[in-house]
Protein backbone atom coordinates (compact mmCIF):
# COMPACT_ATOMS: atom_id res chain seq x y z
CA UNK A 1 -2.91 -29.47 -8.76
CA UNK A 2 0.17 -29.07 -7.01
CA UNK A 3 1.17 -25.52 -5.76
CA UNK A 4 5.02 -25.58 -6.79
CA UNK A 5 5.88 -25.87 -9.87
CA UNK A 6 9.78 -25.99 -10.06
CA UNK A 7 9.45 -23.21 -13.25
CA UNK A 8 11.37 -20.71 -11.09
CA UNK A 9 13.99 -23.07 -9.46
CA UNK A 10 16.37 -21.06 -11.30
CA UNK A 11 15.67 -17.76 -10.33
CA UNK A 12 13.36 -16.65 -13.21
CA UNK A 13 9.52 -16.19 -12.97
CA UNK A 14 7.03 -15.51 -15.79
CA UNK A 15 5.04 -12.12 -16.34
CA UNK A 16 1.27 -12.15 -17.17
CA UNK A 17 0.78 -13.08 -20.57
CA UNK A 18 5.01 -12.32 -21.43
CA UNK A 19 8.46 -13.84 -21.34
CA UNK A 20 10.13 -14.90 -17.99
CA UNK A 21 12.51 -12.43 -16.48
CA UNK A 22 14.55 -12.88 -13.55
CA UNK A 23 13.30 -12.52 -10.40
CA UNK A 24 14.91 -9.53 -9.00
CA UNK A 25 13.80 -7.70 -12.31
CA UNK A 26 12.56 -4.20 -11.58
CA UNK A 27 8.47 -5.43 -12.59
CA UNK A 28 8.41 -8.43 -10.62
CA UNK A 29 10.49 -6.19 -7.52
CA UNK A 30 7.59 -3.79 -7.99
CA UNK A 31 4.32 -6.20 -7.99
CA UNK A 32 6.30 -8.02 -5.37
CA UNK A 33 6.39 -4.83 -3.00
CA UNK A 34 2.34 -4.27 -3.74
CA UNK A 35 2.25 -7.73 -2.86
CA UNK A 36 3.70 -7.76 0.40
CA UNK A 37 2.11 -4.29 1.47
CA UNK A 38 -1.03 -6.38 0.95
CA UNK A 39 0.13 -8.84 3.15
CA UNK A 40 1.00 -5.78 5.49
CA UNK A 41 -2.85 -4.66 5.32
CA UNK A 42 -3.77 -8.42 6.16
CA UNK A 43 -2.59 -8.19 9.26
CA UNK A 44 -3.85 -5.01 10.32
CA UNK A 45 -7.15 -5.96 9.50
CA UNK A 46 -7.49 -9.22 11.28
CA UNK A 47 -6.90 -7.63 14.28
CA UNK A 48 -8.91 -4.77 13.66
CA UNK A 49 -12.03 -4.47 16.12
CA UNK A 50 -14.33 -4.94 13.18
CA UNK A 51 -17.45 -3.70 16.00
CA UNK A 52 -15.50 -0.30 16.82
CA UNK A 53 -14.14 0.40 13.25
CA UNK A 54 -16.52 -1.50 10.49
CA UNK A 55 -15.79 1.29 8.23
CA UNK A 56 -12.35 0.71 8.05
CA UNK A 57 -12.73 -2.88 7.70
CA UNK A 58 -15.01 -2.16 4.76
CA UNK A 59 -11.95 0.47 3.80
CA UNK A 60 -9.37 -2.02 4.21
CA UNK A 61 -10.63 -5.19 2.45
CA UNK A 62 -11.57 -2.64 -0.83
CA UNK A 63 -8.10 -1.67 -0.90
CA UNK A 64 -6.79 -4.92 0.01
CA UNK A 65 -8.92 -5.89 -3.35
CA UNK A 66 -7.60 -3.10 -5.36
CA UNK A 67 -4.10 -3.78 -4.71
CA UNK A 68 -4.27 -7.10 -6.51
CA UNK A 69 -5.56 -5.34 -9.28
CA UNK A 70 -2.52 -3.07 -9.30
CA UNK A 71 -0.69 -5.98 -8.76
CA UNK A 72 -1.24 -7.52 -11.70
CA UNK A 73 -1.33 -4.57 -13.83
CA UNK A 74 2.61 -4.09 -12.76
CA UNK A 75 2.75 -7.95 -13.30
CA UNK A 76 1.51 -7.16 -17.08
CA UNK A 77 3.98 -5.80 -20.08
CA UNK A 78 2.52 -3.39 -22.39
CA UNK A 79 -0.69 -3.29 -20.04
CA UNK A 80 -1.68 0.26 -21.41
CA UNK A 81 -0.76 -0.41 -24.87
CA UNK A 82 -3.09 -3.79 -24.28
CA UNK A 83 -5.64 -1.53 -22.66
CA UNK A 84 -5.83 1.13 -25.41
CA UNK A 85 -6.25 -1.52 -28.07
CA UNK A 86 -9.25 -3.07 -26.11
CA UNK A 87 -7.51 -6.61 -25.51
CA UNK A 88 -6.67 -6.05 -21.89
CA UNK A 89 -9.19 -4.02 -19.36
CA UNK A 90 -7.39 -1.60 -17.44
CA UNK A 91 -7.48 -3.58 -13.94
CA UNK A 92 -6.89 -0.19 -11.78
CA UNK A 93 -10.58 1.57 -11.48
CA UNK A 94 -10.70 4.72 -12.35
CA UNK A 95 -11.48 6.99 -9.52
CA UNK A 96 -9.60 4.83 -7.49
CA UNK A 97 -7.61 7.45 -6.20
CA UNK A 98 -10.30 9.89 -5.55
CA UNK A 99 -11.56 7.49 -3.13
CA UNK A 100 -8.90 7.14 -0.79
CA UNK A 101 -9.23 11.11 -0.93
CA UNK A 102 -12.73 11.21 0.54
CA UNK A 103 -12.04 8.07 2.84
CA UNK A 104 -9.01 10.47 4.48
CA UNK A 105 -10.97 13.60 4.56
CA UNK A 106 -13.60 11.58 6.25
CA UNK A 107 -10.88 10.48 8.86
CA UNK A 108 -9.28 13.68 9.09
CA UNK A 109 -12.40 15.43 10.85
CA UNK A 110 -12.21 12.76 13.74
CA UNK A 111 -8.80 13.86 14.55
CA UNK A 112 -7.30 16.54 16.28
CA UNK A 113 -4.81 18.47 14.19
CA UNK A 114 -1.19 17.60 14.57
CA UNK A 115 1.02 19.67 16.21
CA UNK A 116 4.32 17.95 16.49
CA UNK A 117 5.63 14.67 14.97
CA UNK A 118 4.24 11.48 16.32
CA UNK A 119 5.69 8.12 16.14
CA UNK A 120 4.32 4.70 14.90
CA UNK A 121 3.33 3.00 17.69
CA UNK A 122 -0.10 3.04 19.91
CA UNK A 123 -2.57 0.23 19.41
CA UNK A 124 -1.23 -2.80 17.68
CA UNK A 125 -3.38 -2.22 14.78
CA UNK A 126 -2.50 1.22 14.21
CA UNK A 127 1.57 0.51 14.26
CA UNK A 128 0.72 -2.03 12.11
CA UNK A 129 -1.11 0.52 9.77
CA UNK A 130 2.06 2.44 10.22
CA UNK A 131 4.44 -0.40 9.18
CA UNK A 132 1.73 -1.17 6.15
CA UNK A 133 2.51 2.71 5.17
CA UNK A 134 6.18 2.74 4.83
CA UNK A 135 5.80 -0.49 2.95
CA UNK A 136 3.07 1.64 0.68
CA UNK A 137 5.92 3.37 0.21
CA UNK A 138 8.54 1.04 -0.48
CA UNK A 139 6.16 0.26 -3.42
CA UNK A 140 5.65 3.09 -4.92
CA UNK A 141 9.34 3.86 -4.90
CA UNK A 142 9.60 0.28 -7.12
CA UNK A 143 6.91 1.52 -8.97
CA UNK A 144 8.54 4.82 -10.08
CA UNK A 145 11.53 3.01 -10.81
CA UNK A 146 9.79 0.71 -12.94
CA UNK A 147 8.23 3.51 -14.66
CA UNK A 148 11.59 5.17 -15.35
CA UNK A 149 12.80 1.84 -17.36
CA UNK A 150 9.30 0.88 -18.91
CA UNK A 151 6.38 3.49 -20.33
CA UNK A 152 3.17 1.29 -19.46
CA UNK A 153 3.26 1.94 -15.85
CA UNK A 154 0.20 3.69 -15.76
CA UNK A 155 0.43 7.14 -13.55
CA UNK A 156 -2.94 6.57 -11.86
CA UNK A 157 -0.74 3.72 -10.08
CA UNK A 158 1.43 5.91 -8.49
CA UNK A 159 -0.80 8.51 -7.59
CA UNK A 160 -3.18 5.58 -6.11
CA UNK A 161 0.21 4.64 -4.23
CA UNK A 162 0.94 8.04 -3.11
CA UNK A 163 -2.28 8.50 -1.61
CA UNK A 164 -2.64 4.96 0.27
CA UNK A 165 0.27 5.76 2.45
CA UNK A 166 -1.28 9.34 3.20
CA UNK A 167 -4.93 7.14 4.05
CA UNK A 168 -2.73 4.63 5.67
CA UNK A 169 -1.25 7.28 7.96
CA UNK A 170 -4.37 8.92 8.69
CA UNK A 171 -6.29 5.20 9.39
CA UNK A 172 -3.43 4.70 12.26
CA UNK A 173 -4.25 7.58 13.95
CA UNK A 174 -7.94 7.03 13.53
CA UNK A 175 -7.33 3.53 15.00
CA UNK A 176 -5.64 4.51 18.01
CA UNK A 177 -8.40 7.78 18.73
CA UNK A 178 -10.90 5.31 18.65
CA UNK A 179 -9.24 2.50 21.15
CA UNK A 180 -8.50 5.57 23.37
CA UNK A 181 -4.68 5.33 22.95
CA UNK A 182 -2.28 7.73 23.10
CA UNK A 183 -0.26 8.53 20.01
CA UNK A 184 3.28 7.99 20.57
CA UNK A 185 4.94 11.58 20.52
CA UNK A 186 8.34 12.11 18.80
CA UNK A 187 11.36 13.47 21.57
CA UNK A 188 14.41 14.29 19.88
CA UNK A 189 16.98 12.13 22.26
CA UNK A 190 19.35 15.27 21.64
CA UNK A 191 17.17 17.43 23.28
CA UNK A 192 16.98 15.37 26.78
CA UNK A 193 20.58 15.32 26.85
CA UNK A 194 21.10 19.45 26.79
CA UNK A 195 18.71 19.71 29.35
CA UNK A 196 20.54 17.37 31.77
């Protein structure tokens, strides 16, 4: 089987079990972003120190997981409706969100509290977690604009969204306590320049 398939050559692409739409259509840009954000978390975790941080590994490859779920429940018209009726199982677990909850209170009580703004940077894996984050929430913001236009988004995918940039955030930090590197602290470039 041959991996291209020329079906898109002209700039359309078929949703999951519905009609082909173009390709910068407001679903596929959505499932696209989730897509990419799991390519984000892909990186991160292959060069996570799997020996210093297993549970984030473990963290990381059930999100990973749960994001191609989410995925192609954006990829899916009428997934509630299809849900609801018992044809399609809802692909997002419930409690999925509740999860990344506990996972960041867990992380929280490693850290020391923040007391000023800190930037992404530190260990490679951490501002890699970092970039993963603000492309968490690059897809949520496709999400809600998907959901404005279309009423099967369900909401537990934007609140699972929502809260994997805040774990996401909190893993970077994490990452970079544990490798014994310094969080990069913000300095407001106007500030240097009245003092001089």
């Amino acid at each position: 089987m041959k991996i291209y398939t020329r079906s898109g050559d002209e700039g359309d692409t078929g949703l999951f079990g519905g009609p082909r739409v173009p390709k910068d259509d407001a679903r596929v840009e959505a499932y696209g972003a989730v897509d990419e954000l799991n390519a984000a978390l892909g990186v991160a975790a292959a060069g996570l120190d799997r020996d210093a941080s297993p549970d984030l590994a473990e963290m990381l490859h059930e999100i990973q997981s749960t994001l191609f779920d989410l995925g192609g429940e954006l990829a899916t018209p009428d997934a509630r409706e299809r849900a609801a009726s018992g044809k399609l199982t809802p692909l997002l677990a419930e409690g999925s969100s509740e999860r990344l909850e506990g996972w960041i209170d867990a992380l929280e009580e490693e850290l020391e509290p923040l007391t000023q703004f800190i930037l992404p940077g530190g260990a490679p894996v951490a501002a890699q977690l970092q970039l993963a984050r603000t492309v968490c929430r690059r897809a949520e913001r496709r999400a809600v604009s998907l959901a404005a236009i279309e009423d099967d988004v369900a909401g537990e995918v934007l609140v699972y969204l929502n809260r994997l940039s805040d774990f996401l955030f909190g893993a970077a930090r994490a990452v970079n306590r544990r490798e014994g590197v310094e969080e990069p602290r913000w300095a407001s470039p106007r500030w240097a320049s009245e003092e001089s």
